[in-house]
Protein backbone atom coordinates (compact mmCIF):
# COMPACT_ATOMS: atom_id res chain seq x y z
CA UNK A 1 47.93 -80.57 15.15
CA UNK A 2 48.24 -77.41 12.81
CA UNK A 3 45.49 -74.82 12.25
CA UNK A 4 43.32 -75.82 9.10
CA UNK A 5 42.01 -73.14 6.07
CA UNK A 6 39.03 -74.28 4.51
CA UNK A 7 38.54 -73.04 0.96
CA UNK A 8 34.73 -73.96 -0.70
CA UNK A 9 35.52 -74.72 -4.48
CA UNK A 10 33.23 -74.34 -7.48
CA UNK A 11 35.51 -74.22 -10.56
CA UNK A 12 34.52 -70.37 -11.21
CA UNK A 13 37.55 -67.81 -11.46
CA UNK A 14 36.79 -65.78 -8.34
CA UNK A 15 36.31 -69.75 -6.56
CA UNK A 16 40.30 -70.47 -8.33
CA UNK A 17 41.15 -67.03 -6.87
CA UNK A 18 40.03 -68.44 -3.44
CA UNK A 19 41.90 -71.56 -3.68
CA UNK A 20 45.17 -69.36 -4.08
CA UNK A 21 44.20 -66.89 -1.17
CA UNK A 22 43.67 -69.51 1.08
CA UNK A 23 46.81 -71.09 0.38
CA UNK A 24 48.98 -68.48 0.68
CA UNK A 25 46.94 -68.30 4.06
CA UNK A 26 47.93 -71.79 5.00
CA UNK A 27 51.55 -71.20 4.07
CA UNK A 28 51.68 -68.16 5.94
CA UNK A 29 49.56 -69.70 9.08
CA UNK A 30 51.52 -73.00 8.98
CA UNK A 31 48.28 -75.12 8.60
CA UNK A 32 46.66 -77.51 6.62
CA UNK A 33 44.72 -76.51 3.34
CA UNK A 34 41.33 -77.99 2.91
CA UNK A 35 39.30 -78.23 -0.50
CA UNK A 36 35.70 -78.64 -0.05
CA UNK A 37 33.20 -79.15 -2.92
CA UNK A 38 29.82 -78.79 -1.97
CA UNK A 39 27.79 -81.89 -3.90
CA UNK A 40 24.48 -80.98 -4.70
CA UNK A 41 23.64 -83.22 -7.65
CA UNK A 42 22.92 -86.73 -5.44
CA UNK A 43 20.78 -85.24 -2.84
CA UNK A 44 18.51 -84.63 -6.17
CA UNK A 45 18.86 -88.04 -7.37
CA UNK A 46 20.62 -87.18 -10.47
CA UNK A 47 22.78 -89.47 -12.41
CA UNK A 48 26.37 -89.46 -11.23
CA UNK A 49 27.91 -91.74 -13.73
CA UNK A 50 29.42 -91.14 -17.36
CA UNK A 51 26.44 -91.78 -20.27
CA UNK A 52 26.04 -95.03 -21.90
CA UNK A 53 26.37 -93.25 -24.58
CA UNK A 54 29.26 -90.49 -24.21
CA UNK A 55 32.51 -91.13 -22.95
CA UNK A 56 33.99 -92.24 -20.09
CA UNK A 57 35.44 -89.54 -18.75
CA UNK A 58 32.00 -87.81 -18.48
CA UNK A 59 29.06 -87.97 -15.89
CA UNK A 60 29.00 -85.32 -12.80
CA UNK A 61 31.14 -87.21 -10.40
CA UNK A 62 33.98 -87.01 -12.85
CA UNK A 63 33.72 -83.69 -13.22
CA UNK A 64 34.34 -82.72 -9.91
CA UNK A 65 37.53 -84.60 -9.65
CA UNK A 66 38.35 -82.88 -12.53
CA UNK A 67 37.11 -79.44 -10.59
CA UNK A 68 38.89 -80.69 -7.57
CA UNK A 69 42.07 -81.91 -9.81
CA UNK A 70 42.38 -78.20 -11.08
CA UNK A 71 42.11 -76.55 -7.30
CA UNK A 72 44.80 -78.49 -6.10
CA UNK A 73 47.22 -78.10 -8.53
CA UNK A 74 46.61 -73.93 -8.23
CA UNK A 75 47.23 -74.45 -4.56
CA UNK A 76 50.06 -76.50 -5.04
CA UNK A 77 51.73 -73.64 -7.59
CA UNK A 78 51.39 -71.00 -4.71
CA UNK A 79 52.02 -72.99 -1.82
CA UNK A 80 53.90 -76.61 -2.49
CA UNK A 81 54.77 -77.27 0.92
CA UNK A 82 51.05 -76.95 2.52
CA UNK A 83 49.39 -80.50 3.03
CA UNK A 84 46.34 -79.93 1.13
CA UNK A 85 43.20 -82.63 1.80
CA UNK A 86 39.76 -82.72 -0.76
CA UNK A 87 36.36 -82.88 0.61
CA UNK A 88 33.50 -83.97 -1.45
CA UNK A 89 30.33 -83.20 0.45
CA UNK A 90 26.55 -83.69 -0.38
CA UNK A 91 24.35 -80.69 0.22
CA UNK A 92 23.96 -77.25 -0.81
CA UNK A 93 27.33 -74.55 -0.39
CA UNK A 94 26.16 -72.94 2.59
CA UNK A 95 25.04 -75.58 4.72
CA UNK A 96 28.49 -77.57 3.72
CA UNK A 97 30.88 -74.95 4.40
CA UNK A 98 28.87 -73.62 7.75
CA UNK A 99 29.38 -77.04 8.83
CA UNK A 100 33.21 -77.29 7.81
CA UNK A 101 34.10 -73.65 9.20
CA UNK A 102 32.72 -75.09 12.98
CA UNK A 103 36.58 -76.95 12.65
CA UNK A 104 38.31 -73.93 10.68
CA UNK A 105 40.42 -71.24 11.69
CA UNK A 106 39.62 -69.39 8.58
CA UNK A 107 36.97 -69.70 5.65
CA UNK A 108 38.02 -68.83 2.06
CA UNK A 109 35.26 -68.43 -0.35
CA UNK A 110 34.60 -66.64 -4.01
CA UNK A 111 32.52 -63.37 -4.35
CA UNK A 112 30.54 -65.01 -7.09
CA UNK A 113 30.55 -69.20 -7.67
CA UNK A 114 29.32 -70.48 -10.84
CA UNK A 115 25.59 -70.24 -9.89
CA UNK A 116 25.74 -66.33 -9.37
CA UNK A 117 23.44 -64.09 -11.53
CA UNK A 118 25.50 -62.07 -14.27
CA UNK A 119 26.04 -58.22 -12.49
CA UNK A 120 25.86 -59.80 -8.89
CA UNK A 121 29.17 -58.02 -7.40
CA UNK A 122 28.76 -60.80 -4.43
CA UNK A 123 26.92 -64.17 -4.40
CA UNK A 124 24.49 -65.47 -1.93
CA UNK A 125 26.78 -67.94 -0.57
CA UNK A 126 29.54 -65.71 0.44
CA UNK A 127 27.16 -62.98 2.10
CA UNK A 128 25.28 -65.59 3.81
CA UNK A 129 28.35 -67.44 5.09
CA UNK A 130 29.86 -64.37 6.24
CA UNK A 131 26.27 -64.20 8.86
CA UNK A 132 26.77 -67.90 9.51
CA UNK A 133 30.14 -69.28 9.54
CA UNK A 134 31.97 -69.99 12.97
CA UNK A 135 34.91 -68.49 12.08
CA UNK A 136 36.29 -65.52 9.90
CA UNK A 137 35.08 -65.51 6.46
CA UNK A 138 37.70 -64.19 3.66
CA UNK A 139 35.86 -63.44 0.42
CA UNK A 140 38.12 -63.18 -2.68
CA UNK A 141 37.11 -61.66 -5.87
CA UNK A 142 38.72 -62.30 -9.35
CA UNK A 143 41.59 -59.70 -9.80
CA UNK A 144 45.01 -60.44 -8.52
CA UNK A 145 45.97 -59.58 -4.96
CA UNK A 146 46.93 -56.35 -4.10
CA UNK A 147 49.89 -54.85 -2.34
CA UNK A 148 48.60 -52.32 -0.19
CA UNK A 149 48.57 -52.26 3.43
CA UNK A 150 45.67 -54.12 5.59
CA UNK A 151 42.47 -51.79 6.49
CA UNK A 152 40.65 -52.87 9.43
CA UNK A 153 37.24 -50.44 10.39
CA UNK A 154 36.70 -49.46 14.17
CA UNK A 155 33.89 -49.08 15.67
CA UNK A 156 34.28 -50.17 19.02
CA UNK A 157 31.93 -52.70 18.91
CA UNK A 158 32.57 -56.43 19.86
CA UNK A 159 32.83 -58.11 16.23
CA UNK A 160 35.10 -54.39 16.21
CA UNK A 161 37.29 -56.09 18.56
CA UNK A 162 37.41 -59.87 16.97
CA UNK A 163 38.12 -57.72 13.52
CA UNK A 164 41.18 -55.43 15.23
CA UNK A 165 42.20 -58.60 16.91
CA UNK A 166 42.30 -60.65 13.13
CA UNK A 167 43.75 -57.54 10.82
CA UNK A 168 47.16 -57.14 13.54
CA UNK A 169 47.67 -61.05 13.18
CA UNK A 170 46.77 -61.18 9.67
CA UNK A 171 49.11 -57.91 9.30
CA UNK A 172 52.10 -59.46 11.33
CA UNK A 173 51.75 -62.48 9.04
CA UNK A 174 52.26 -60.88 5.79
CA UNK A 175 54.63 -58.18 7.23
CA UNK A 176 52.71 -55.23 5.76
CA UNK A 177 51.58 -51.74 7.57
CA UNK A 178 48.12 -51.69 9.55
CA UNK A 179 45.96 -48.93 8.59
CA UNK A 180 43.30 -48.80 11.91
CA UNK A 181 40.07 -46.63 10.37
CA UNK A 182 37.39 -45.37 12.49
CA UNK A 183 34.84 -42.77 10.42
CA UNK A 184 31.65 -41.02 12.49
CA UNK A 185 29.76 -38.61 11.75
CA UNK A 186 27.18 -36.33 14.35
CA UNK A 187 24.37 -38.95 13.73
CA UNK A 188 26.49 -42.53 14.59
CA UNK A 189 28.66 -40.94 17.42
CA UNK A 190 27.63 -41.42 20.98
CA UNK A 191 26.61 -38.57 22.70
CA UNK A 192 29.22 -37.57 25.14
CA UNK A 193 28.27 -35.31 28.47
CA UNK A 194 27.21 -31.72 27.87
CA UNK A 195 29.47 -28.99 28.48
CA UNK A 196 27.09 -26.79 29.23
CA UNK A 197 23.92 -28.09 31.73
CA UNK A 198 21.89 -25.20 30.37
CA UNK A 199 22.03 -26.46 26.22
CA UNK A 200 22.23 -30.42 27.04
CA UNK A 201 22.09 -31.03 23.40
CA UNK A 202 24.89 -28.55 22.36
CA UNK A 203 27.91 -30.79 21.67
CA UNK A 204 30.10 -28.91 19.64
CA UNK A 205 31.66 -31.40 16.96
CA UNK A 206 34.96 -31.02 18.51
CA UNK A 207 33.78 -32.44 21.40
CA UNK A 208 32.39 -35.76 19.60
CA UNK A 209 36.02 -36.07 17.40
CA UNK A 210 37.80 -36.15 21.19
CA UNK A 211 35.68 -38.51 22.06
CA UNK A 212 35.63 -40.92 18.96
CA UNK A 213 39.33 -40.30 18.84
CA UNK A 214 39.33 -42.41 22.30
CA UNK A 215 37.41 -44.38 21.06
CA UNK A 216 39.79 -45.67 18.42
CA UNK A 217 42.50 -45.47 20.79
CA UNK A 218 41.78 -47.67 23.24
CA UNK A 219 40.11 -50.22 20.56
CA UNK A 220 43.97 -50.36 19.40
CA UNK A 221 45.27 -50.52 23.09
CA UNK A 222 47.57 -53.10 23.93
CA UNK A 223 48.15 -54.27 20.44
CA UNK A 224 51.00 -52.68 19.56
CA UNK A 225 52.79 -54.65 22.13
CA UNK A 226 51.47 -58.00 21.28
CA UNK A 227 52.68 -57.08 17.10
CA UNK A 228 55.79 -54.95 17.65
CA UNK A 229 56.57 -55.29 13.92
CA UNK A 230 53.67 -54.18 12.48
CA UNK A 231 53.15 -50.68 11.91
CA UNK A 232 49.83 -49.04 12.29
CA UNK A 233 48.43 -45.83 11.34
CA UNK A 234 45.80 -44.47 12.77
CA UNK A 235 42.86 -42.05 10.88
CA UNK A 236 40.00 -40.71 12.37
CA UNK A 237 37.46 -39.58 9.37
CA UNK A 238 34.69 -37.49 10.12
CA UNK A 239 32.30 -38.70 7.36
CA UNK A 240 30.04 -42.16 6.14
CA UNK A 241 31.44 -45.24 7.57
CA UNK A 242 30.85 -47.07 4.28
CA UNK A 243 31.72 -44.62 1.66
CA UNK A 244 35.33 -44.11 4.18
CA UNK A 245 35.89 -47.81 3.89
CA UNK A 246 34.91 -48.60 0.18
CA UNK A 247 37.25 -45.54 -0.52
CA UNK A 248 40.13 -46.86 1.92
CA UNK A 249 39.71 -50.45 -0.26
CA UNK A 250 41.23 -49.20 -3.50
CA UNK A 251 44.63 -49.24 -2.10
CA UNK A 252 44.32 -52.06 0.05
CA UNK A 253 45.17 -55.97 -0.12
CA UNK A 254 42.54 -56.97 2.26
CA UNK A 255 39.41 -55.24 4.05
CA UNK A 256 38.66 -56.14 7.63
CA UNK A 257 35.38 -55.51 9.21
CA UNK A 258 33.18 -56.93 12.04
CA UNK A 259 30.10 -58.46 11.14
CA UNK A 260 27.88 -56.08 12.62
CA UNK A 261 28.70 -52.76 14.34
CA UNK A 262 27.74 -50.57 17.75
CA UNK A 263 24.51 -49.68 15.60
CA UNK A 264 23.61 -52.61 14.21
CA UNK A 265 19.96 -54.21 15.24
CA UNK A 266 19.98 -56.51 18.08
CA UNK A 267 19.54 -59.99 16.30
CA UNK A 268 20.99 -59.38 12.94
CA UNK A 269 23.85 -61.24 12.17
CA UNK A 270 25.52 -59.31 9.38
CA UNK A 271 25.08 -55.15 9.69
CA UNK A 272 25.08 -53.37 6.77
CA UNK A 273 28.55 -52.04 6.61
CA UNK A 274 30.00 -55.47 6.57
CA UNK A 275 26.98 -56.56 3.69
CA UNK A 276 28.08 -53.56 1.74
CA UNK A 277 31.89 -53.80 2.10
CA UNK A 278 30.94 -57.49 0.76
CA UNK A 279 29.29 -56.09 -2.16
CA UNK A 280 31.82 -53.19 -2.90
CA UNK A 281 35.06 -53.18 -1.35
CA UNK A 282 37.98 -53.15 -4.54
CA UNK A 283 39.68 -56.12 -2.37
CA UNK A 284 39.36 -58.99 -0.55
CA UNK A 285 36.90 -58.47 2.66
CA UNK A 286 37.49 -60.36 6.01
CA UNK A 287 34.24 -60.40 7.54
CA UNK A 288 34.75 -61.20 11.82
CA UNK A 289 32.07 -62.22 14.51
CA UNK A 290 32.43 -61.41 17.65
CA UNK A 291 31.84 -64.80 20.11
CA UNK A 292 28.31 -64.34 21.12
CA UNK A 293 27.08 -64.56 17.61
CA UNK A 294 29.10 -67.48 16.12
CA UNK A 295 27.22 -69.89 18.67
């Protein structure tokens, strides 16, 4: 059986702008497309039907079809030969799509749904997703897709590795260049050995670039064989991690980052590059967990 893309649906323009993302995913992957409403109006007892006294065509349940209706068709413009599927499910968006991304080989979600505050660059849903979900978590925002290269940050970490892993697959299937960032600075860099036993804590900063220069070599070893045809570059940055990324987003169709980093706090789920590549990267972020935390 082929791979399946979910895609959670709310009618919003940055949820439409998902739809198309993850179908152009599903062409490209060969899988099935998924449409998942999350329901939320009978586990509160509300009235489902169309008004006595309005017409027909109204009441909550209808308008999802409608909602649902709408999705399809947008997937169906960008990718006609994907067999797309609709899911109505009860509950609340996070709990729904958690649940449906435990049989998904990718998540697809808006940066803001239709319940978002006005000025939220993000939503709730998509943050807390990208902590939760069992699988990679694409978050889409409004604009049209870009035609950059793919950026994937390394950091060496192990949701580093699941990230490098997704951005040279992801970059193989849309046949555009890899661009493989790593960006330390003297206070996130590993200390390496002194070079002189007398001053242990004189490292000069040539030192640390050798080292984090490894560092992001063998993070990209072996992948070059495994993705012949995709071309990486490789840049070392000697500054912020998150101000490197967000700046490395402008020109890029899609973001990839690990959910949490080498200096994240044991227990979080989501570090706070990831959260604030979520809240503003200028493209599409692919948020990856490394196996131990997407048990």
């Amino acid at each position: 059986m082929s791979g399946l893309i979910v895609v959670g649906t709310d009618g919003s323009a940055s949820g439409l702008a998902a739809v198309e993302a993850a179908a152009r995913e599903a062409r490209w992957r060969g899988a099935r497309l998924r449409l998942v409403h999350a329901f939320i109006w009978p586990a509160l007892h509300a009235p489902l039907g169309p008004s006595p006294l309005g017409p027909a065509e109204g009441g909550l349940r209808n308008m999802v079809e409608r909602l649902l209706t709408e999705a399809e068709e947008r997937a169906r413009t960008v990718a006609p030969e994907v067999d797309i599927s609709r899911a109505v499910v009860t509950g609340e968006p996070l709990t729904v799509l958690e649940a449906q991304s435990r049989a998904a080989e990718l998540v697809v979600v808006g940066s803001r749904g239709m319940g978002s505050f006005v000025g939220l660059m993000v939503g709730s849903t998509a943050v807390h997703l990208a902590a939760h979900g069992r699988c990679p978590v694409l978050v889409v925002r409004e604009q049209g897709e870009g035609t950059g290269p793919i950026v994937v940050g390394v950091d060496g970490s192990s949701a580093g590795a699941q990230a490098v892993n997704f951005a040279f697959a992801e970059a193989a299937l849309r046949g555009v260049d890899l661009v493989a960032l790593h960006a330390w600075t003297t206070w996130n860099a590993p200390m390496p050995p002194p070079q002189d036993e007398a001053s242990p804590y004189a490292n000069p900063r040539e030192a640390l670039a050798s080292q984090e220069g490894r560092l992001l070599s063998e993070a990209l070893a072996g992948h070059q064989e495994s993705y012949p045809g995709v071309s990486v570059k490789r840049e070392l940055v000697h500054g912020g991690t998150r101000e490197t990324l967000i700046e490395a987003s402008r020109t890029a169709q899609l973001l990839v980052v690990g959910a949490r980093g080498r200096g994240g706090f044991a227990g979080l789920l989501l570090g706070s590059v990831s959260q604030a590549m979520l809240h503003h990267a200028h493209c599409p972020v692919a948020v990856v967990r490394s196996p131990d935390t997407s048990r």
